[in-house]
Each structure stands twice: as C-alpha cells, then as structure tokens.
N, C-alpha and C. Protein backbone atom coordinates (compact mmCIF):
# COMPACT_ATOMS: atom_id res chain seq x y z
N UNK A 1 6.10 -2.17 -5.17
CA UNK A 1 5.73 -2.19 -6.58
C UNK A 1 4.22 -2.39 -6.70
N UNK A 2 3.44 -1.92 -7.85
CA UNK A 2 2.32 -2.16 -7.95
C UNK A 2 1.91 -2.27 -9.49
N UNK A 3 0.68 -2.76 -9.70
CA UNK A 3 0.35 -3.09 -10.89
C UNK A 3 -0.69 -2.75 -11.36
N UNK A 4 -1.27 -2.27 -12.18
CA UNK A 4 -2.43 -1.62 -12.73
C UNK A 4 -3.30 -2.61 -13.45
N UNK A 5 -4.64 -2.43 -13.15
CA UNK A 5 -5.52 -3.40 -13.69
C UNK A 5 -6.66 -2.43 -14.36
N UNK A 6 -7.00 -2.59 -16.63
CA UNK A 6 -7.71 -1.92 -16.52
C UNK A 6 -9.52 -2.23 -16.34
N UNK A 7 -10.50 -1.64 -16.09
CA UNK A 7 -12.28 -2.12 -15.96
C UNK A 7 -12.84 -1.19 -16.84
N UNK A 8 -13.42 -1.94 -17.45
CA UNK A 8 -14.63 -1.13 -17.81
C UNK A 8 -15.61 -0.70 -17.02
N UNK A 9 -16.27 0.14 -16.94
CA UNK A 9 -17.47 0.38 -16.37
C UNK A 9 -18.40 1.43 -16.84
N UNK A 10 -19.64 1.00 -16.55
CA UNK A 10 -20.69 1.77 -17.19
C UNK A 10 -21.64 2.52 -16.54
N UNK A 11 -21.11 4.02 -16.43
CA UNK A 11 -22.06 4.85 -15.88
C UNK A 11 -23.67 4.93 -15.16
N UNK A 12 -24.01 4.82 -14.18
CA UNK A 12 -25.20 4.81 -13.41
C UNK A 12 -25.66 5.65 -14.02
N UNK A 13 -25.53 7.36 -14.06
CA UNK A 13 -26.24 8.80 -14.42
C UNK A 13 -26.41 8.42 -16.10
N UNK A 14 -25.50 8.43 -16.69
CA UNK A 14 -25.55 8.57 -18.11
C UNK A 14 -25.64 7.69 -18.74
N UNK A 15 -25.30 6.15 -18.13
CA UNK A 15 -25.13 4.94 -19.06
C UNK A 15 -23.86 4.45 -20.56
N UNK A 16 -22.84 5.68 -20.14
CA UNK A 16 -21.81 5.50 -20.93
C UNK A 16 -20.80 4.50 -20.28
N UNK A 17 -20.02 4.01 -20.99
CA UNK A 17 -18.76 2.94 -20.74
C UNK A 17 -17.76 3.38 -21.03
N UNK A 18 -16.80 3.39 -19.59
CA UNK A 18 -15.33 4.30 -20.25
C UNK A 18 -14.33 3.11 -19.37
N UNK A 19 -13.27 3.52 -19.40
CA UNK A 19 -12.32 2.32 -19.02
C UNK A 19 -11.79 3.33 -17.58
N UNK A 20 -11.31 2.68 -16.72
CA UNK A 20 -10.69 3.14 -15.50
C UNK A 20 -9.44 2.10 -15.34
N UNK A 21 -8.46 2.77 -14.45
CA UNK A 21 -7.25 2.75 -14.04
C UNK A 21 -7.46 2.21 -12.88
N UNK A 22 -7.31 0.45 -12.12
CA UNK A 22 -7.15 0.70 -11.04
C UNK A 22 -5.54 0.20 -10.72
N UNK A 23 -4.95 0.70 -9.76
CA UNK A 23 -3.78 0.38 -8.88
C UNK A 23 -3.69 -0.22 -7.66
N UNK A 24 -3.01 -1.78 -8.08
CA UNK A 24 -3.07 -2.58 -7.10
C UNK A 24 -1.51 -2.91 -6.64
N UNK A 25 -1.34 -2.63 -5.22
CA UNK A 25 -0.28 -2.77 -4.67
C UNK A 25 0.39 -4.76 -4.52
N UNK A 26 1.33 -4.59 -4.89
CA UNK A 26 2.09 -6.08 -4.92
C UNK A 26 1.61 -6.99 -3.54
N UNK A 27 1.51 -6.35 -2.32
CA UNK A 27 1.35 -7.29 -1.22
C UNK A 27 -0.11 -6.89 -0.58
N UNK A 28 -0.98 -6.05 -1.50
CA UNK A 28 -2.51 -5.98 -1.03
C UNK A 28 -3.24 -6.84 -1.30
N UNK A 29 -4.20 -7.36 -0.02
CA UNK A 29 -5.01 -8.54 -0.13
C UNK A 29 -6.15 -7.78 0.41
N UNK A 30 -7.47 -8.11 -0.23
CA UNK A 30 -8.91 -7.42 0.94
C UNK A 30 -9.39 -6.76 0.00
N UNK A 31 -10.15 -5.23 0.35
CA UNK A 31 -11.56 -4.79 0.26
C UNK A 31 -10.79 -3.20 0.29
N UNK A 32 -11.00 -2.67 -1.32
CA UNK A 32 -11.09 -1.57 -1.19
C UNK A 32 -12.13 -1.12 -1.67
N UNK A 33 -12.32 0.39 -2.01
CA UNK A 33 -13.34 1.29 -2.21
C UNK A 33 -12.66 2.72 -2.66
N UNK A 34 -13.35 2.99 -3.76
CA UNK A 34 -12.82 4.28 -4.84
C UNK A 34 -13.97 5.02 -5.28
N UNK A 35 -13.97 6.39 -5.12
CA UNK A 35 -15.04 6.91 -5.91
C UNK A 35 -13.96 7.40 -7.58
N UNK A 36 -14.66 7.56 -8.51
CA UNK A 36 -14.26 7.83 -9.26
C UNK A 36 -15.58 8.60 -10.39
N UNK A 37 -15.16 9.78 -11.11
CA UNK A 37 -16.14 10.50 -11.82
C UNK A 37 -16.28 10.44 -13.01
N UNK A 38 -17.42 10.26 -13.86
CA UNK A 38 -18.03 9.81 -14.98
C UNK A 38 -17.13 10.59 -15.86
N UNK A 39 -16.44 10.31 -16.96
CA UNK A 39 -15.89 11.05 -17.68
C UNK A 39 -16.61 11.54 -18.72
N UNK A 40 -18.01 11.48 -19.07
CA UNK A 40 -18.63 11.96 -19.97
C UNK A 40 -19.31 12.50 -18.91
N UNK A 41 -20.62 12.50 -17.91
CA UNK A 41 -21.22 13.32 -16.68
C UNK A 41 -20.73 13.99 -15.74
N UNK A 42 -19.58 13.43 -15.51
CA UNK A 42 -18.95 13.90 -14.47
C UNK A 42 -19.41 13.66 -12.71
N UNK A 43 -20.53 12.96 -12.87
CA UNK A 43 -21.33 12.51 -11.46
C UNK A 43 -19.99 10.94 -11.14
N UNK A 44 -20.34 10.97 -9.58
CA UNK A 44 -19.70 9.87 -8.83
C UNK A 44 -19.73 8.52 -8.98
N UNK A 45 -19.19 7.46 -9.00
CA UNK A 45 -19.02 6.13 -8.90
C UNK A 45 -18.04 5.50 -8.22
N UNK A 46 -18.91 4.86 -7.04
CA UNK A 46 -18.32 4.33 -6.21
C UNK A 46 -17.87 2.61 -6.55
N UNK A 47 -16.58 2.31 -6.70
CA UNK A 47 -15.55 1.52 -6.93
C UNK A 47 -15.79 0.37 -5.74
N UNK A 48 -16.14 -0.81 -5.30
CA UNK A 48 -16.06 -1.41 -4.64
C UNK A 48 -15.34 -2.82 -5.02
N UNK A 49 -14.01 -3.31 -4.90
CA UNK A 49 -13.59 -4.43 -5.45
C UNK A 49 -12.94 -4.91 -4.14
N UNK A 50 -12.79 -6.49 -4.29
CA UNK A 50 -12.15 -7.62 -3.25
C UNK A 50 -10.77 -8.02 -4.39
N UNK A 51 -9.95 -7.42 -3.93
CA UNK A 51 -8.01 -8.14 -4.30
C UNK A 51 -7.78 -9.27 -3.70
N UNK A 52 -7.45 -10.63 -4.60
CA UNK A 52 -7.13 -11.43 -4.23
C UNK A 52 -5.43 -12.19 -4.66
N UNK A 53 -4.84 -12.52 -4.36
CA UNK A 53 -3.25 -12.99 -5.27
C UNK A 53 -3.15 -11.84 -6.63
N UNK A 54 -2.96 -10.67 -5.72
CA UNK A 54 -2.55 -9.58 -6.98
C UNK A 54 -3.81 -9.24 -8.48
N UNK A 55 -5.02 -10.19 -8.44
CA UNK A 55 -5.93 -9.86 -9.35
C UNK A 55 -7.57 -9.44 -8.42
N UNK A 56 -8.25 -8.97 -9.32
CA UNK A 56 -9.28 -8.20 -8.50
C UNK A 56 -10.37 -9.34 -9.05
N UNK A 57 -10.90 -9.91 -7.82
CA UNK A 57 -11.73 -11.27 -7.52
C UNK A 57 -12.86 -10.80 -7.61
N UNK A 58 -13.92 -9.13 -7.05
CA UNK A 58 -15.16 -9.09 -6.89
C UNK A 58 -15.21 -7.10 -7.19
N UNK A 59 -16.01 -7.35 -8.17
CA UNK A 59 -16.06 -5.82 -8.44
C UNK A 59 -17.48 -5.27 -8.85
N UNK A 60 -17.62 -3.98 -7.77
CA UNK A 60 -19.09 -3.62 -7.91
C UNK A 60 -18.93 -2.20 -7.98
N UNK A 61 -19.99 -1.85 -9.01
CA UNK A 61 -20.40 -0.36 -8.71
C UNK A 61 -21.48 0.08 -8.85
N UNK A 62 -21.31 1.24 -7.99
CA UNK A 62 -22.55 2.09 -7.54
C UNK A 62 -22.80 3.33 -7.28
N UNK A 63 -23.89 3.79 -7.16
CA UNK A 63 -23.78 5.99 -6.54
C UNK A 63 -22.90 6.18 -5.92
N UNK A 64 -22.24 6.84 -6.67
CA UNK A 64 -21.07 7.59 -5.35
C UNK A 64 -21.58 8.75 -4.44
N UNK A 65 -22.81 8.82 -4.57
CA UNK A 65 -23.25 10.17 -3.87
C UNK A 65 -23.85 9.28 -2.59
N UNK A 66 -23.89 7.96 -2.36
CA UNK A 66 -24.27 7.10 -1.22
C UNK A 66 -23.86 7.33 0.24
C-alpha cells in the first residue's frame, strides 16, 4: 500500500508554483530522487526528499538538467 503526499513547488526556469504528487510506499524509509517537469515551462526539476515513518522529513529542489 502506499500513500500520496501533496508539495508545492516553485519552478527554477519560470518561477511558477504548482502542486506535485508524490508516492510514498507504506514500508519506504531513505532517500529518493524524482525529476519532474514544470507544468507551465515544461523544463526539469529534480525532486530530492528523505522519507521518514511514512512522512517526507527533507525536501529539496533543483535543475533537473544537473
């Protein structure tokens, strides 16, 4: 089972704020990484968050073209 958590985030290229979808698995603990594309630019953003007890503890973003 898994659970969806939603973020805001705000575009590097364009500086817009749109909401993203992330999906977190019931027994994932650690360090993932997502690119995901500007929905108004359409340029990359790279997703970097730390899952801790099913909620997301550390979340960064950056160029996805890195």
């Amino acid at each position: 089972m898994t659970g969806t958590q939603e973020q805001t985030i705000t575009c590097h290229f364009c500086f817009q704020q749109f909401d993203v979808d992330i999906e977190i698995g019931e027994d994932f603990t650690g360090h993932n990484t997502e690119v995901y594309d500007c929905v108004v630019c359409c340029n990359p953003l790279k997703l970097s968050y730390d899952v801790y007890d099913g909620e997301i503890s550390f979340f960064t973003i950056s160029d996805g073209n890195e």
